[in-house]
PDB file of N, CA and C in Angstrom:
ATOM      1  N   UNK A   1     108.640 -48.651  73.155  1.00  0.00           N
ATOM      2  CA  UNK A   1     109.518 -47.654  72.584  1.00  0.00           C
ATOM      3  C   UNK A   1     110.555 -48.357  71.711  1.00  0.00           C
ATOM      4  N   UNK A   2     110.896 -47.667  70.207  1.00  0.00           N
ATOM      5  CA  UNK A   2     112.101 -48.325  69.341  1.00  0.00           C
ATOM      6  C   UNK A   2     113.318 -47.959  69.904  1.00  0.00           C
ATOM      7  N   UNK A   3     113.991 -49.163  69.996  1.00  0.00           N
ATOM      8  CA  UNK A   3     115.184 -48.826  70.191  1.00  0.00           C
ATOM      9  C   UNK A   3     116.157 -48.359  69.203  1.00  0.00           C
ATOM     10  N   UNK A   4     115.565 -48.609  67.348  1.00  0.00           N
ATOM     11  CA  UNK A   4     116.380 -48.321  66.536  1.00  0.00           C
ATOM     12  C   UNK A   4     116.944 -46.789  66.457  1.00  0.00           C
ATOM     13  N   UNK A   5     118.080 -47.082  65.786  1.00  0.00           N
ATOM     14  CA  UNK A   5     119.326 -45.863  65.717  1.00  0.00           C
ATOM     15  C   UNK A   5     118.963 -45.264  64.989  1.00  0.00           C
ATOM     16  N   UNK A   6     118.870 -43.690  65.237  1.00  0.00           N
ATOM     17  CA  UNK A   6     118.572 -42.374  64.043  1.00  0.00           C
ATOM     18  C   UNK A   6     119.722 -41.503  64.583  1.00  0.00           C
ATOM     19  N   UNK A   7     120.061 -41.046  63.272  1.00  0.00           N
ATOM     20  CA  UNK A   7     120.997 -39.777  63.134  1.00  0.00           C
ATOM     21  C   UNK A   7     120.352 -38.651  63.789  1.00  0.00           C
ATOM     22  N   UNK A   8     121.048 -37.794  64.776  1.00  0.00           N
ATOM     23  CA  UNK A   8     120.541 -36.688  65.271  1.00  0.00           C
ATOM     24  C   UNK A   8     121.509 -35.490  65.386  1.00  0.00           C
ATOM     25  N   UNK A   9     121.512 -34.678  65.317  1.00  0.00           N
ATOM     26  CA  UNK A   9     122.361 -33.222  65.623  1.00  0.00           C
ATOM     27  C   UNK A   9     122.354 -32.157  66.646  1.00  0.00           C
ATOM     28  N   UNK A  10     122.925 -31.843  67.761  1.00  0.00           N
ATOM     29  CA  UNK A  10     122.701 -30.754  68.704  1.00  0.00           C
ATOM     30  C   UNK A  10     123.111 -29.606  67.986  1.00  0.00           C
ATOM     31  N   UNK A  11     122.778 -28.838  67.937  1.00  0.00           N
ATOM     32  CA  UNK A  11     123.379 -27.219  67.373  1.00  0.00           C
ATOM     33  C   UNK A  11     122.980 -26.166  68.441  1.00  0.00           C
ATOM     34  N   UNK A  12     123.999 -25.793  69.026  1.00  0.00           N
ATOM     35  CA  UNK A  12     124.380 -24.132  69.664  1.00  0.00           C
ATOM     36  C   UNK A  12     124.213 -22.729  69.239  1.00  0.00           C
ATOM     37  N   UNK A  13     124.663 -23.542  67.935  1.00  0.00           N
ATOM     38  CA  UNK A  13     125.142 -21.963  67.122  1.00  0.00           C
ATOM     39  C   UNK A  13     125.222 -22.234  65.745  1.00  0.00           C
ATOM     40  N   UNK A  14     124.874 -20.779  64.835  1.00  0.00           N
ATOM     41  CA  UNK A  14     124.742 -21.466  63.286  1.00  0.00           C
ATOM     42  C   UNK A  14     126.003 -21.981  62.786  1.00  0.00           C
ATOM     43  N   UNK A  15     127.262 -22.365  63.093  1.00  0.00           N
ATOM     44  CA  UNK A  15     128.313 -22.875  62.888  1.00  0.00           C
ATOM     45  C   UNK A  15     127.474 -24.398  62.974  1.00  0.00           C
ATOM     46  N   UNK A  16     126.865 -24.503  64.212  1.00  0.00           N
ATOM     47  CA  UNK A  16     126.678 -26.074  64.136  1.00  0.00           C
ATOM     48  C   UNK A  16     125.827 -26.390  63.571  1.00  0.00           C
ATOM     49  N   UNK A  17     124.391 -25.510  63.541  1.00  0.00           N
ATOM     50  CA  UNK A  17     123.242 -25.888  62.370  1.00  0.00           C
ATOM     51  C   UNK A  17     124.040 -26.190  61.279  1.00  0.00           C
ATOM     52  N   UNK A  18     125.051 -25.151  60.366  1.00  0.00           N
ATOM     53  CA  UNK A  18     125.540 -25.636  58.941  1.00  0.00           C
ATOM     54  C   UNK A  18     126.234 -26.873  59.078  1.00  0.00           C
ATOM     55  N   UNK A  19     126.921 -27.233  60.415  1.00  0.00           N
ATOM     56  CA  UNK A  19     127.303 -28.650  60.086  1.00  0.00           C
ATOM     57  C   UNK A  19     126.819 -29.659  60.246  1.00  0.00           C
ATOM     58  N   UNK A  20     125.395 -29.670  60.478  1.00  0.00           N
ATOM     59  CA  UNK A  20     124.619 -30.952  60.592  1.00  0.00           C
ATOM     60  C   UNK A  20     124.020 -30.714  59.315  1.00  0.00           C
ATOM     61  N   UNK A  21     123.649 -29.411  58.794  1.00  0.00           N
ATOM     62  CA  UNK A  21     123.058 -29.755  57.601  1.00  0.00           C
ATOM     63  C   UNK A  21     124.158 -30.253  56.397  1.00  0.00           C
ATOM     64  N   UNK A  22     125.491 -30.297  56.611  1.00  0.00           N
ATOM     65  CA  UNK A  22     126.594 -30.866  55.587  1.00  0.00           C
ATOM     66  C   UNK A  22     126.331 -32.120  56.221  1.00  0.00           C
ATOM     67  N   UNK A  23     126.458 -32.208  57.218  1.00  0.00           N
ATOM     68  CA  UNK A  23     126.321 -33.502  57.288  1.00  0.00           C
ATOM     69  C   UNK A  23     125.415 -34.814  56.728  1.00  0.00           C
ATOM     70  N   UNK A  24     124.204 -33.693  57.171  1.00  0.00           N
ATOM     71  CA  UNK A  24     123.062 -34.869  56.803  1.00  0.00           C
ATOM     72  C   UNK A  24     122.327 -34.852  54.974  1.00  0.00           C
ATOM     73  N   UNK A  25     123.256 -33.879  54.553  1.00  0.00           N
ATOM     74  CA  UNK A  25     123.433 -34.000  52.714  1.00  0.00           C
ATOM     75  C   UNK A  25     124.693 -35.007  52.145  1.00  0.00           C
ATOM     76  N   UNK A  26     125.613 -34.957  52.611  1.00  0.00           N
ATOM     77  CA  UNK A  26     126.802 -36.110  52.630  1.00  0.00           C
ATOM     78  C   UNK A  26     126.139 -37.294  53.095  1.00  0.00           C
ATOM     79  N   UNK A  27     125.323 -37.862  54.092  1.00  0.00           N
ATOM     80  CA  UNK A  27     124.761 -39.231  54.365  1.00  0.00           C
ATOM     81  C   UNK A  27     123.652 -39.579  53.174  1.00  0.00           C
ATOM     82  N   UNK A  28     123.293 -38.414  52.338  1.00  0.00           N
ATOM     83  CA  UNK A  28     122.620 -38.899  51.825  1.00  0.00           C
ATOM     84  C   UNK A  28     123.558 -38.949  50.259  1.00  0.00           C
ATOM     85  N   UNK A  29     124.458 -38.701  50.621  1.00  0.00           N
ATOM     86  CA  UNK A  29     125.749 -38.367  49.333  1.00  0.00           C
ATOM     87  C   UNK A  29     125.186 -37.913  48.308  1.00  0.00           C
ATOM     88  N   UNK A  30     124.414 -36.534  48.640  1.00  0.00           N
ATOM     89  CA  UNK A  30     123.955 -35.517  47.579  1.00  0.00           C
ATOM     90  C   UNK A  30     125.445 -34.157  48.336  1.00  0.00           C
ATOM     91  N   UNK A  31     125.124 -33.589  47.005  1.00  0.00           N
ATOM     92  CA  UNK A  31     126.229 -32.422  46.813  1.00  0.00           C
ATOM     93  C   UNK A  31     125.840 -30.837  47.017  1.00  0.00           C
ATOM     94  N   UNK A  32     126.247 -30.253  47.253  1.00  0.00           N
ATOM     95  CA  UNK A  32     125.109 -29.115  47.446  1.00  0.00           C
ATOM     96  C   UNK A  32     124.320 -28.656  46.243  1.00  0.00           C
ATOM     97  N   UNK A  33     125.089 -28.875  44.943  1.00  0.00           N
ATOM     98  CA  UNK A  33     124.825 -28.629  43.519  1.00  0.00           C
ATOM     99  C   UNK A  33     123.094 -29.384  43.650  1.00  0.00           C
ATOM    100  N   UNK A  34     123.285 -30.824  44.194  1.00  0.00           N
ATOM    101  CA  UNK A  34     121.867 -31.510  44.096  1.00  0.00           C
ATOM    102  C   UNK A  34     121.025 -31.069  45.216  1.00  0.00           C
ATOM    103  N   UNK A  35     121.404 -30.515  46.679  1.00  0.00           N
ATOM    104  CA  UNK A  35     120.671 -29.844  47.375  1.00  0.00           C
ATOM    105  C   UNK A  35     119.569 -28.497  47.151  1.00  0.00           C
ATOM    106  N   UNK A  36     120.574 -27.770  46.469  1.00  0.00           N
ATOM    107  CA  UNK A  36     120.321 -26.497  45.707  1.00  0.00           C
ATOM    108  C   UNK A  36     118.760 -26.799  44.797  1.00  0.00           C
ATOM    109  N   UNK A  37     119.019 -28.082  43.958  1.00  0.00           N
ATOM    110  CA  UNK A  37     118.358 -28.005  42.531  1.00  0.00           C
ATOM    111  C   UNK A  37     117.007 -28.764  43.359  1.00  0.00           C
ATOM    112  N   UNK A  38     116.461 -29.820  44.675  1.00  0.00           N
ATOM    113  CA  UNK A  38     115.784 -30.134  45.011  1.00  0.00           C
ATOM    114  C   UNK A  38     114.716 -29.434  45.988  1.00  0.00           C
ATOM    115  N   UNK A  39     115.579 -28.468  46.193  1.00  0.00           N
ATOM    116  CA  UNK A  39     114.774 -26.983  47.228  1.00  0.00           C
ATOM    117  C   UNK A  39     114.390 -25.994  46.137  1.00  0.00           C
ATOM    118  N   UNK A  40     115.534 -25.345  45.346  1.00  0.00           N
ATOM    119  CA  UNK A  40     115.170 -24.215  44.503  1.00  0.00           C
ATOM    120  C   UNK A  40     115.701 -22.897  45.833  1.00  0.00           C
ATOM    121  N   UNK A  41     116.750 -23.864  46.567  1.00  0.00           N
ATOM    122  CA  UNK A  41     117.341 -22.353  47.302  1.00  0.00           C
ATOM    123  C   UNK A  41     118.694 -22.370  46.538  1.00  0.00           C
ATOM    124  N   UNK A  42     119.428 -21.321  46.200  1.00  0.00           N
ATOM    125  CA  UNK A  42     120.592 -21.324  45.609  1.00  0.00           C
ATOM    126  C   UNK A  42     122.106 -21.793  46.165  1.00  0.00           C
ATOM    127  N   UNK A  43     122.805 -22.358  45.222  1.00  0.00           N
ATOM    128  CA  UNK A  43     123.777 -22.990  45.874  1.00  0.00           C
ATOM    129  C   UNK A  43     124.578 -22.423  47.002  1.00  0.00           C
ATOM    130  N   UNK A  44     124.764 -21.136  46.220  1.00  0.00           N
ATOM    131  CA  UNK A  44     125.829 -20.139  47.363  1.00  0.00           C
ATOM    132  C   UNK A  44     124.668 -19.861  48.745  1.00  0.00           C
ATOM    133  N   UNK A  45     123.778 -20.032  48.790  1.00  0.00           N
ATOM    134  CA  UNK A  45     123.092 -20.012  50.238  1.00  0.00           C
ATOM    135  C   UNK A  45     123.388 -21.284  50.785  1.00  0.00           C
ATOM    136  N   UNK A  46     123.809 -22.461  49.937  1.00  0.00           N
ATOM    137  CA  UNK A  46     123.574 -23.672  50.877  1.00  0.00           C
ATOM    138  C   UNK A  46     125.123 -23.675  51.286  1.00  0.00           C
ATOM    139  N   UNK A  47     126.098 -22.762  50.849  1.00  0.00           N
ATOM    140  CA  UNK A  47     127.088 -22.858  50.707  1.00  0.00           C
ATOM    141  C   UNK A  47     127.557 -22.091  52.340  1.00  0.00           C
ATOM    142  N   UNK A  48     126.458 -20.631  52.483  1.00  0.00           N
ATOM    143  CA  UNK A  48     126.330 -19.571  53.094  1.00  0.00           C
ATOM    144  C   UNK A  48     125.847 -20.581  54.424  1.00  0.00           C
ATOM    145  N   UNK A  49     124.827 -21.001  54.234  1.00  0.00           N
ATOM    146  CA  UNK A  49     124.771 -21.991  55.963  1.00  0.00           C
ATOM    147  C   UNK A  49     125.095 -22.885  56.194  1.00  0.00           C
ATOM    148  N   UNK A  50     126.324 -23.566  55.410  1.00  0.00           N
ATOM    149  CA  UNK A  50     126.580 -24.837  55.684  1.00  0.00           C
ATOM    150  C   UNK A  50     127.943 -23.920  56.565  1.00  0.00           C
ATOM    151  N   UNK A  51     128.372 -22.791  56.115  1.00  0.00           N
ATOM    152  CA  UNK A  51     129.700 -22.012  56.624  1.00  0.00           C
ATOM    153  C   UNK A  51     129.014 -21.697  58.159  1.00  0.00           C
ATOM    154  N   UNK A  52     127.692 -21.738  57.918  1.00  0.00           N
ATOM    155  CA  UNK A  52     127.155 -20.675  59.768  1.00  0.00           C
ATOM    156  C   UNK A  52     127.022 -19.375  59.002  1.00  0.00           C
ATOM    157  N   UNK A  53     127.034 -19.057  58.080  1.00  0.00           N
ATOM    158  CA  UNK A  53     126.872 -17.817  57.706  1.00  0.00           C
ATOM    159  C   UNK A  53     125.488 -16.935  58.033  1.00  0.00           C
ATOM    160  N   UNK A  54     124.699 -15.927  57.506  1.00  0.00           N
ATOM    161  CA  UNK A  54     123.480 -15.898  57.893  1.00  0.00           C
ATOM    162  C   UNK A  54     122.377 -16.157  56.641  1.00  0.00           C
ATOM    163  N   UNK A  55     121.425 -16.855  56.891  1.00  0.00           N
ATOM    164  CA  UNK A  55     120.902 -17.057  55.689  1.00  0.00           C
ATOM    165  C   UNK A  55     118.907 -17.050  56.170  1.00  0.00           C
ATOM    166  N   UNK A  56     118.377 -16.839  55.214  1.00  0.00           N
ATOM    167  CA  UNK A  56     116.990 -16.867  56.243  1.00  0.00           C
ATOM    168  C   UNK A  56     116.262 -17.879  56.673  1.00  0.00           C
ATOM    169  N   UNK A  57     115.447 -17.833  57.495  1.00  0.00           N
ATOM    170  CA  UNK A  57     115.061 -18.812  58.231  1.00  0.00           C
ATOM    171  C   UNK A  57     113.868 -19.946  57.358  1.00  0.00           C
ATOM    172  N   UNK A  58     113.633 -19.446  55.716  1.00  0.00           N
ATOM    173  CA  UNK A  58     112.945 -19.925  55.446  1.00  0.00           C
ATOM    174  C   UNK A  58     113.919 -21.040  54.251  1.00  0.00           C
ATOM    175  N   UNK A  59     115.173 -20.497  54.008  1.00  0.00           N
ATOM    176  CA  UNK A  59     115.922 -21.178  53.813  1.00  0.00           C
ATOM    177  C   UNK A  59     116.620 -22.622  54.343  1.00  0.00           C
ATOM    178  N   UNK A  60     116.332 -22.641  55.661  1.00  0.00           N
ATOM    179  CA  UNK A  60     117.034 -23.075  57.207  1.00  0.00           C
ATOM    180  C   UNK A  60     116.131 -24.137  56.710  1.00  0.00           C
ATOM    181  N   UNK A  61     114.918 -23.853  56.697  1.00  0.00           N
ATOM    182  CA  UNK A  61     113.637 -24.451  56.956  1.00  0.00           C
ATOM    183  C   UNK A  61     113.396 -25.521  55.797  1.00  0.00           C
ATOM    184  N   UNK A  62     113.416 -24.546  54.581  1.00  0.00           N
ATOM    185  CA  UNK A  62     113.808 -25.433  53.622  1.00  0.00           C
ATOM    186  C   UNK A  62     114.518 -27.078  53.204  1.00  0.00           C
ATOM    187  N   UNK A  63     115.590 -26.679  53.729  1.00  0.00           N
ATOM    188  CA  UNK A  63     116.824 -27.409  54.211  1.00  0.00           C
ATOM    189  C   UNK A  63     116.518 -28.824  54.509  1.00  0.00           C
ATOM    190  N   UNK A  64     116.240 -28.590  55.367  1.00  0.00           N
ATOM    191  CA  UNK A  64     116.216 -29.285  56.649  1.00  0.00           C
ATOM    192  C   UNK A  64     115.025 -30.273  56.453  1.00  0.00           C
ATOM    193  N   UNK A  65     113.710 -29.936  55.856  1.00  0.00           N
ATOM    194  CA  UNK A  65     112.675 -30.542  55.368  1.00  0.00           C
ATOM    195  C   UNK A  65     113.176 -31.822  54.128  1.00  0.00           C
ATOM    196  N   UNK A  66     114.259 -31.137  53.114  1.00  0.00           N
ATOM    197  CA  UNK A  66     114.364 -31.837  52.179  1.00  0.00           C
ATOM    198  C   UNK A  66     115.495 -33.043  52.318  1.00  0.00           C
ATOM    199  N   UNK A  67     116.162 -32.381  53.860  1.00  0.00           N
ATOM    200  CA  UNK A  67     117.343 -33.733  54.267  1.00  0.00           C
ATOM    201  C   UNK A  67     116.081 -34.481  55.314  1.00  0.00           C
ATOM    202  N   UNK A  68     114.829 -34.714  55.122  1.00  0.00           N
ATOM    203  CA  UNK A  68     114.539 -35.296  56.459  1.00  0.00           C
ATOM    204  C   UNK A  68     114.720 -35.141  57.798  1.00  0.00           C
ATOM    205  N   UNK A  69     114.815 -33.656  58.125  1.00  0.00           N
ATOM    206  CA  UNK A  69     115.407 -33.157  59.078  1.00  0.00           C
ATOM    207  C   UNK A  69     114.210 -32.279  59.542  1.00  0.00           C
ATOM    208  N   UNK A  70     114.029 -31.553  61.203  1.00  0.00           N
ATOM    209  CA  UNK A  70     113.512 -30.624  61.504  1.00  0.00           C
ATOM    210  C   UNK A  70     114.137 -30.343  62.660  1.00  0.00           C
ATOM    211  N   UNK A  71     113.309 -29.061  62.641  1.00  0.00           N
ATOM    212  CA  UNK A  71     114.232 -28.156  64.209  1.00  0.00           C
ATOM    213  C   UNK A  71     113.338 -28.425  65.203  1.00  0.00           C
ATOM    214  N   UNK A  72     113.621 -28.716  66.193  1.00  0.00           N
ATOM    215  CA  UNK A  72     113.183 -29.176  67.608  1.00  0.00           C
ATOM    216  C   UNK A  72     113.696 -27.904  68.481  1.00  0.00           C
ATOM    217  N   UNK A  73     112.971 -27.172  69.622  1.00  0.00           N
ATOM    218  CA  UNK A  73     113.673 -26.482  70.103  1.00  0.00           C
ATOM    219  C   UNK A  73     113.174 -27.049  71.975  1.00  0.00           C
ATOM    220  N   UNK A  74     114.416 -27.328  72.712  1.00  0.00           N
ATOM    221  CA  UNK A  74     114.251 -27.781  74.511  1.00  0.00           C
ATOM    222  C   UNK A  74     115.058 -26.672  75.104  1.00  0.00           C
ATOM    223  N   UNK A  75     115.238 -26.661  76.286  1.00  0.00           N
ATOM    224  CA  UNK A  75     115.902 -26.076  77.391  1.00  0.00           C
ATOM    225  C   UNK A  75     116.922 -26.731  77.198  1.00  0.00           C
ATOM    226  N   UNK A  76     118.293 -25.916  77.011  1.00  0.00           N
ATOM    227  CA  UNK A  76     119.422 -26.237  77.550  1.00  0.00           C
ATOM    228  C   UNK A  76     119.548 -26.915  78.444  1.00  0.00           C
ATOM    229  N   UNK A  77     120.606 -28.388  78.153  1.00  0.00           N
ATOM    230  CA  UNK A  77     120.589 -29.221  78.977  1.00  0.00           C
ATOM    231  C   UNK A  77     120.045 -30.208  78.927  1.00  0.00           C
ATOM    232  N   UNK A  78     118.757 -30.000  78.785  1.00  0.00           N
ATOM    233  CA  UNK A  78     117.426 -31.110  79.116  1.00  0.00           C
ATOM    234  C   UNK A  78     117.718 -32.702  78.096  1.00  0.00           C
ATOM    235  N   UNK A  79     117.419 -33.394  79.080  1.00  0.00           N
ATOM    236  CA  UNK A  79     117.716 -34.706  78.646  1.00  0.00           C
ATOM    237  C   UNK A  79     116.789 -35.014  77.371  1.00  0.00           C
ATOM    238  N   UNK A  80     117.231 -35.918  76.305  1.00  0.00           N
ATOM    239  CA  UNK A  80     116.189 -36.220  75.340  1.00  0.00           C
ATOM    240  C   UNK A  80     116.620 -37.045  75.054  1.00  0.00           C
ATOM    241  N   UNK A  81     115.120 -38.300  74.528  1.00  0.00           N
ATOM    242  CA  UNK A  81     115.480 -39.456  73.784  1.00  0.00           C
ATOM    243  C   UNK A  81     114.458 -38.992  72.490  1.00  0.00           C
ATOM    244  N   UNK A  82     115.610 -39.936  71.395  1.00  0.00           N
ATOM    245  CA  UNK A  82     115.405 -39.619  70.654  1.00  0.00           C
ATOM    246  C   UNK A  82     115.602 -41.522  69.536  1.00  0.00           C
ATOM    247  N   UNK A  83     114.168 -41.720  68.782  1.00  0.00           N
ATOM    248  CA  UNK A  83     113.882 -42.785  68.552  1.00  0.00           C
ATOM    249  C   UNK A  83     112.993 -42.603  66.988  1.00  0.00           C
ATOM    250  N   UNK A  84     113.038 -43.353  66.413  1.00  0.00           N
ATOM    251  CA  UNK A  84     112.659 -43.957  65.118  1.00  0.00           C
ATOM    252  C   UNK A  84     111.369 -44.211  65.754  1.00  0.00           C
ATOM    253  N   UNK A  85     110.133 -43.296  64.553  1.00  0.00           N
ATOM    254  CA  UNK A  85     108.591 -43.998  64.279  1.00  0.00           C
ATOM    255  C   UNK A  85     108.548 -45.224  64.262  1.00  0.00           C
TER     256      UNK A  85
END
């Protein structure tokens, strides 16, 4: 098993989904202006879930694909490791 370090995000609630997805567009020090133009979802949506606002799930999805990101879903609680291919 790798022991190397990867960025990861817990989210509760879409407050916290939008802040891992600011987050993990700032690590890559793109702007939402360059988020926007690499998906083809519009700025004010990236603007709309980075707030927690509601936005659709294919948007979410979007997202998240183009920061190197995906949604994982466990049981509350449940322990996870989490490791680099």
């Amino acid at each position: 098993m790798s022991n190397d370090l990867v960025t990861w995000y817990r989210a509760r609630s879409r407050r916290d989904i939008g802040s891992a997805v600011s987050k993990a567009r700032k690590r890559e020090g793109a702007n939402q202006f360059d988020l926007a133009d690499r998906t083809g979802v519009s700025r004010s949506t990236i603007q709309r879930l980075e707030r927690g606002d509601d936005v659709s799930v294919e948007a979410l999805l979007t997202c998240l694909a183009e920061l190197g990101l995906e949604a994982v879903f466990v049981p509350r609680g449940a322990r996870l490791t989490v490791s680099a291919r």
